[in-house]
PDB file of N, CA and C in Angstrom:
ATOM      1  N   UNK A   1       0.816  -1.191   0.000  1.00  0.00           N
ATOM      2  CA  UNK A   1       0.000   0.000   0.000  1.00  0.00           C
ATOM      3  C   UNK A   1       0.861   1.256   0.000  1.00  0.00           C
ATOM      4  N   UNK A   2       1.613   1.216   0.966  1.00  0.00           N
ATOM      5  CA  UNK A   2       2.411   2.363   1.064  1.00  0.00           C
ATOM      6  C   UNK A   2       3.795   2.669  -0.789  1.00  0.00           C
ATOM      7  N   UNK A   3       3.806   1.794  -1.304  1.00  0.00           N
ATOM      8  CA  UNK A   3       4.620   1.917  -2.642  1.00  0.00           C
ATOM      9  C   UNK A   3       3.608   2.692  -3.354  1.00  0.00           C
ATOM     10  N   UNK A   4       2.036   2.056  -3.374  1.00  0.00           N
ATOM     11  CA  UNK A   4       1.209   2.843  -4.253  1.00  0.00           C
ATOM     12  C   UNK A   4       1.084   4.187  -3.851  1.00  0.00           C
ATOM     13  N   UNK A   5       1.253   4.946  -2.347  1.00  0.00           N
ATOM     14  CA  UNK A   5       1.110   5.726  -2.380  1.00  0.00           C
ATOM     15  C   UNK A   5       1.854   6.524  -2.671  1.00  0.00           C
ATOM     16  N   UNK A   6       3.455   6.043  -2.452  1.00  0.00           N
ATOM     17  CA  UNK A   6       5.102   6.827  -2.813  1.00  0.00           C
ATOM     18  C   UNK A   6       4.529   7.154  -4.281  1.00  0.00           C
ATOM     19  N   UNK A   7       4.046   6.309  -5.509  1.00  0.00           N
ATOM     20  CA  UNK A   7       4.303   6.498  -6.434  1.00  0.00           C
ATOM     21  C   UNK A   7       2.977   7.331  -6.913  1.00  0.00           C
ATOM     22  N   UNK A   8       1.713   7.503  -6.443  1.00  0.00           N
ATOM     23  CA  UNK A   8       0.991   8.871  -6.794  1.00  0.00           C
ATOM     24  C   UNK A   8       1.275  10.023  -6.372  1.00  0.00           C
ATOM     25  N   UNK A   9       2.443   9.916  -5.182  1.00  0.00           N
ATOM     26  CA  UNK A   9       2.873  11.357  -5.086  1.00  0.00           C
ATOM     27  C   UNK A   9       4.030  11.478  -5.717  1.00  0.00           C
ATOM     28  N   UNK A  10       4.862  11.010  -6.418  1.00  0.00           N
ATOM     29  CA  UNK A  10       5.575  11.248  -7.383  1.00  0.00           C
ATOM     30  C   UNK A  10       5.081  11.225  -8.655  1.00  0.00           C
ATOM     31  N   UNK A  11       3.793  10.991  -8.581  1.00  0.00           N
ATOM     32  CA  UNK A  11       3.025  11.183 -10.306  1.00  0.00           C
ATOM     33  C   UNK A  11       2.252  12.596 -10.166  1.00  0.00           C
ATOM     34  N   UNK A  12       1.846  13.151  -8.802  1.00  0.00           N
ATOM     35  CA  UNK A  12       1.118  14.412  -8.615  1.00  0.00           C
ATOM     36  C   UNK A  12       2.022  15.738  -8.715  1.00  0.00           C
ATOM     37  N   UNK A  13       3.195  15.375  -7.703  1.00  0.00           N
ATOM     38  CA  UNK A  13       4.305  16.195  -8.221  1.00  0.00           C
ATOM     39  C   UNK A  13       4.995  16.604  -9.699  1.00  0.00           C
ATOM     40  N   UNK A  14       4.914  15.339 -10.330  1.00  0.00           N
ATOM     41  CA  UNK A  14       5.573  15.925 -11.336  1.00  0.00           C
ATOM     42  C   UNK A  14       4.329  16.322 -12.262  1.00  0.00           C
ATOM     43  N   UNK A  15       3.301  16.381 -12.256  1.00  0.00           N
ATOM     44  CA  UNK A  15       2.219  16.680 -12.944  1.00  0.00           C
ATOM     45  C   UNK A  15       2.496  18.306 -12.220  1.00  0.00           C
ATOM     46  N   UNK A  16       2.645  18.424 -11.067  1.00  0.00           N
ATOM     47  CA  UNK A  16       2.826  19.862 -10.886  1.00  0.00           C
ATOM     48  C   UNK A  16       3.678  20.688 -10.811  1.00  0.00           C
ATOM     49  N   UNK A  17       5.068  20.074 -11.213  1.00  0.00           N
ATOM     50  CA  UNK A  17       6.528  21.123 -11.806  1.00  0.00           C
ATOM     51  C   UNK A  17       6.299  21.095 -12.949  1.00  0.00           C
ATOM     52  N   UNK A  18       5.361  20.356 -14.066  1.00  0.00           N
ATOM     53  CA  UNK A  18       5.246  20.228 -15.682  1.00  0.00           C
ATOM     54  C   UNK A  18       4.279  21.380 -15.702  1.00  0.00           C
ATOM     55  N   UNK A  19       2.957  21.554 -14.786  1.00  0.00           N
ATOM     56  CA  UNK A  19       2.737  22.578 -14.983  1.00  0.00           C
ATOM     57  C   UNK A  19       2.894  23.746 -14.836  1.00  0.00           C
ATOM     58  N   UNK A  20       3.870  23.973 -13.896  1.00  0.00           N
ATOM     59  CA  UNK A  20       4.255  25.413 -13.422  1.00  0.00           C
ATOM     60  C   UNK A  20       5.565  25.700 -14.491  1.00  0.00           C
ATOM     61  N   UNK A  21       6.369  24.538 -14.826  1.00  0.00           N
ATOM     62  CA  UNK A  21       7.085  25.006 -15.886  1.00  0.00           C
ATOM     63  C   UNK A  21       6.785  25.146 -17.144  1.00  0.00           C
ATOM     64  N   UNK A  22       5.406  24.573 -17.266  1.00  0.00           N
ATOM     65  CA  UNK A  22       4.942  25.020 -18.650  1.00  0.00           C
ATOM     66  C   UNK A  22       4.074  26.560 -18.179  1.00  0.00           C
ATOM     67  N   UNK A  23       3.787  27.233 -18.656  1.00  0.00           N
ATOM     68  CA  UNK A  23       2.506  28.384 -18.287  1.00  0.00           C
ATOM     69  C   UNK A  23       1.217  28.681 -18.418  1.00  0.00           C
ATOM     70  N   UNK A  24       1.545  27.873 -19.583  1.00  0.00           N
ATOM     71  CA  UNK A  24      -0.117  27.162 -20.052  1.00  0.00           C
ATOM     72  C   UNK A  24      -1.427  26.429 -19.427  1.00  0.00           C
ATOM     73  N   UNK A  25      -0.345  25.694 -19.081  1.00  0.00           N
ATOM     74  CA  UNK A  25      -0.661  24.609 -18.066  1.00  0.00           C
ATOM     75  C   UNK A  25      -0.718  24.268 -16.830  1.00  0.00           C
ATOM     76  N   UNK A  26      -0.790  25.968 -16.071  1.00  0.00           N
ATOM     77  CA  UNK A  26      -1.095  26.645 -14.597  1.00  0.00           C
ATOM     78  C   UNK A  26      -2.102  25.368 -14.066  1.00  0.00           C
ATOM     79  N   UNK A  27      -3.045  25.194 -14.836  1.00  0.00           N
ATOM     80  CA  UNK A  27      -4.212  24.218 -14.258  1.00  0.00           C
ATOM     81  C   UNK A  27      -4.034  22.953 -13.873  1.00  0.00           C
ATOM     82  N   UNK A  28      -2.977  22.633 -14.798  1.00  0.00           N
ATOM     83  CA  UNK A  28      -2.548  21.068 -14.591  1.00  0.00           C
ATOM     84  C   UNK A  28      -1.357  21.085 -13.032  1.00  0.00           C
ATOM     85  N   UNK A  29      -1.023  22.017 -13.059  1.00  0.00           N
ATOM     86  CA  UNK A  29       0.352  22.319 -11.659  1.00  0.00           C
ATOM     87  C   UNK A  29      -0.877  22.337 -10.576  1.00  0.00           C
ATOM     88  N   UNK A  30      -2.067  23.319 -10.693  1.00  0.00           N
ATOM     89  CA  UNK A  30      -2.969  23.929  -9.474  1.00  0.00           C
ATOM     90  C   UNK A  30      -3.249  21.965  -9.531  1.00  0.00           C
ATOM     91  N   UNK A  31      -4.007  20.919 -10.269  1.00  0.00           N
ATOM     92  CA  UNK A  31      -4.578  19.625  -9.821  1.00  0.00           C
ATOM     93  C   UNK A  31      -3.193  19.033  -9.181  1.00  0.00           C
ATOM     94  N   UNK A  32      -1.952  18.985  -9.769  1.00  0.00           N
ATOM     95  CA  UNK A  32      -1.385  17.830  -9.223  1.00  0.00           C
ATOM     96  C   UNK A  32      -1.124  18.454  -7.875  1.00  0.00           C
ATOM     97  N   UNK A  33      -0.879  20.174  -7.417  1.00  0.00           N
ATOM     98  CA  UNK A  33      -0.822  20.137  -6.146  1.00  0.00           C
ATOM     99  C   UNK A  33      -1.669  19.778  -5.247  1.00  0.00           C
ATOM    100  N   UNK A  34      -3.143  19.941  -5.649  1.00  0.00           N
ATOM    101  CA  UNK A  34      -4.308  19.427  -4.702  1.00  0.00           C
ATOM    102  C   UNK A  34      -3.925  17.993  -4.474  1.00  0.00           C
ATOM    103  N   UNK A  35      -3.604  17.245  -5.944  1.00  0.00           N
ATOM    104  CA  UNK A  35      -4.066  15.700  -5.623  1.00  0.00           C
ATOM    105  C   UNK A  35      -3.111  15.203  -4.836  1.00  0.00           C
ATOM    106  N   UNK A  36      -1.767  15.688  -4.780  1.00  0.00           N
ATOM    107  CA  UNK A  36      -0.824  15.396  -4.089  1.00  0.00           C
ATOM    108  C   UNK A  36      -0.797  16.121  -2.531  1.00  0.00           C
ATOM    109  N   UNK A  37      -1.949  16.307  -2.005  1.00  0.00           N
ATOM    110  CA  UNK A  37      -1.964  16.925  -0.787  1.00  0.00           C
ATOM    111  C   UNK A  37      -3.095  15.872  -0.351  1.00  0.00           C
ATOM    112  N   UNK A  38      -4.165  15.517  -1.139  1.00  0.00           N
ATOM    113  CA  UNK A  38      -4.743  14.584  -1.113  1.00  0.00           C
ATOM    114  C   UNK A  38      -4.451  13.234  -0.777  1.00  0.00           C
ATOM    115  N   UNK A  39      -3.688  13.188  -1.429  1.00  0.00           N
ATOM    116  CA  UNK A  39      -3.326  11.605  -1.124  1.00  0.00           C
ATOM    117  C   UNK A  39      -2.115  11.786  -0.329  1.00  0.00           C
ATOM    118  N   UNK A  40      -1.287  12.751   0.037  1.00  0.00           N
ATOM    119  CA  UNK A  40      -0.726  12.979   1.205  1.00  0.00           C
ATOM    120  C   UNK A  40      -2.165  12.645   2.932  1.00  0.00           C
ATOM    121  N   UNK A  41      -2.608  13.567   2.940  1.00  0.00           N
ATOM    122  CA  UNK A  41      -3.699  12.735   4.055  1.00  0.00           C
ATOM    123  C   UNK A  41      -3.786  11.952   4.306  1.00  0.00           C
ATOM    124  N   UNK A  42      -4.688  11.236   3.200  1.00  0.00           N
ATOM    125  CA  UNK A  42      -5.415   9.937   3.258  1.00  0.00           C
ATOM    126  C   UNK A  42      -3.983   9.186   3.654  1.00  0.00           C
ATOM    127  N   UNK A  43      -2.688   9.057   3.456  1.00  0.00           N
ATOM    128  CA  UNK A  43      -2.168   8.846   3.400  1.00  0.00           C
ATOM    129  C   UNK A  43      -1.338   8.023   5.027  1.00  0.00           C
ATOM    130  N   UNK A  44      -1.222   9.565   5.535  1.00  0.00           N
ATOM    131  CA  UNK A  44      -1.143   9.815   6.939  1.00  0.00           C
ATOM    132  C   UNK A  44      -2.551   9.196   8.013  1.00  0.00           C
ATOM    133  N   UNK A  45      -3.373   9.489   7.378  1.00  0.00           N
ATOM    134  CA  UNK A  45      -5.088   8.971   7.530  1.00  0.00           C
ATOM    135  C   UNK A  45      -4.865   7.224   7.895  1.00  0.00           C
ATOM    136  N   UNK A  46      -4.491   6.725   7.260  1.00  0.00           N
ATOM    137  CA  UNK A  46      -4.447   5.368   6.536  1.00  0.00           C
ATOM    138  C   UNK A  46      -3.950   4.934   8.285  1.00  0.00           C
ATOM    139  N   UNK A  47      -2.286   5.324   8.167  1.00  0.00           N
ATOM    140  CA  UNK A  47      -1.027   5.244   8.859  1.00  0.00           C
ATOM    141  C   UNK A  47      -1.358   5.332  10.005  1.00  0.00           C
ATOM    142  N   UNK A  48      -2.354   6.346  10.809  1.00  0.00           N
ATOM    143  CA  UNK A  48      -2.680   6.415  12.369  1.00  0.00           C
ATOM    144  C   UNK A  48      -4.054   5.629  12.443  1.00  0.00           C
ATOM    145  N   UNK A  49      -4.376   5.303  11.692  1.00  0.00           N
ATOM    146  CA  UNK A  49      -5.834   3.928  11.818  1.00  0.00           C
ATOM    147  C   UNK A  49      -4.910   2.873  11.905  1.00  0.00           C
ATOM    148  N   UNK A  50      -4.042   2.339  11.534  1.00  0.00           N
ATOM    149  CA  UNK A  50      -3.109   1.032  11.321  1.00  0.00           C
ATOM    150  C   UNK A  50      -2.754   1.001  13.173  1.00  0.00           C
ATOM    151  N   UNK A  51      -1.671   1.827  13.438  1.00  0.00           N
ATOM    152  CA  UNK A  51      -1.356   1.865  14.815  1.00  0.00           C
ATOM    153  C   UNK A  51      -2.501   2.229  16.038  1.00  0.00           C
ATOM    154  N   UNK A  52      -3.598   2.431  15.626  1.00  0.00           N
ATOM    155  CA  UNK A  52      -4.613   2.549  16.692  1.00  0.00           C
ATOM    156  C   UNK A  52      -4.858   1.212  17.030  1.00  0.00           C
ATOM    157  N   UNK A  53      -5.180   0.249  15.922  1.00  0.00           N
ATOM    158  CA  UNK A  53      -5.472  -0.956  16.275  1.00  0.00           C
ATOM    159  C   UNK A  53      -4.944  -1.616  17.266  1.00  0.00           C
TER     160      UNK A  53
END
């Protein structure tokens, strides 16, 4: 679980240096930062439900 998540935040990130280095493509930088804050949470979310148990 935790690989799948390493690797959507390395797919959200770079979706959001492609868009900030493109200019065009402001919109595509503004999603991958959300989604990568997103699945940052859930992430952390996941991680303190595991150790509560």
């Amino acid at each position: 679980m935790w690989a799948l998540l390493i690797i959507l935040l390395i797919a959200w990130a770079g979706l959001a240096v492609f868009g900030f280095v493109i200019e065009g493509l402001l919109w595509l930088a503004i999603i991958g930062v959300v989604l990568f804050l997103i699945t940052l949470v859930i992430g952390i979310l996941r991680a303190r439900a595991a150790t509560e148990e």
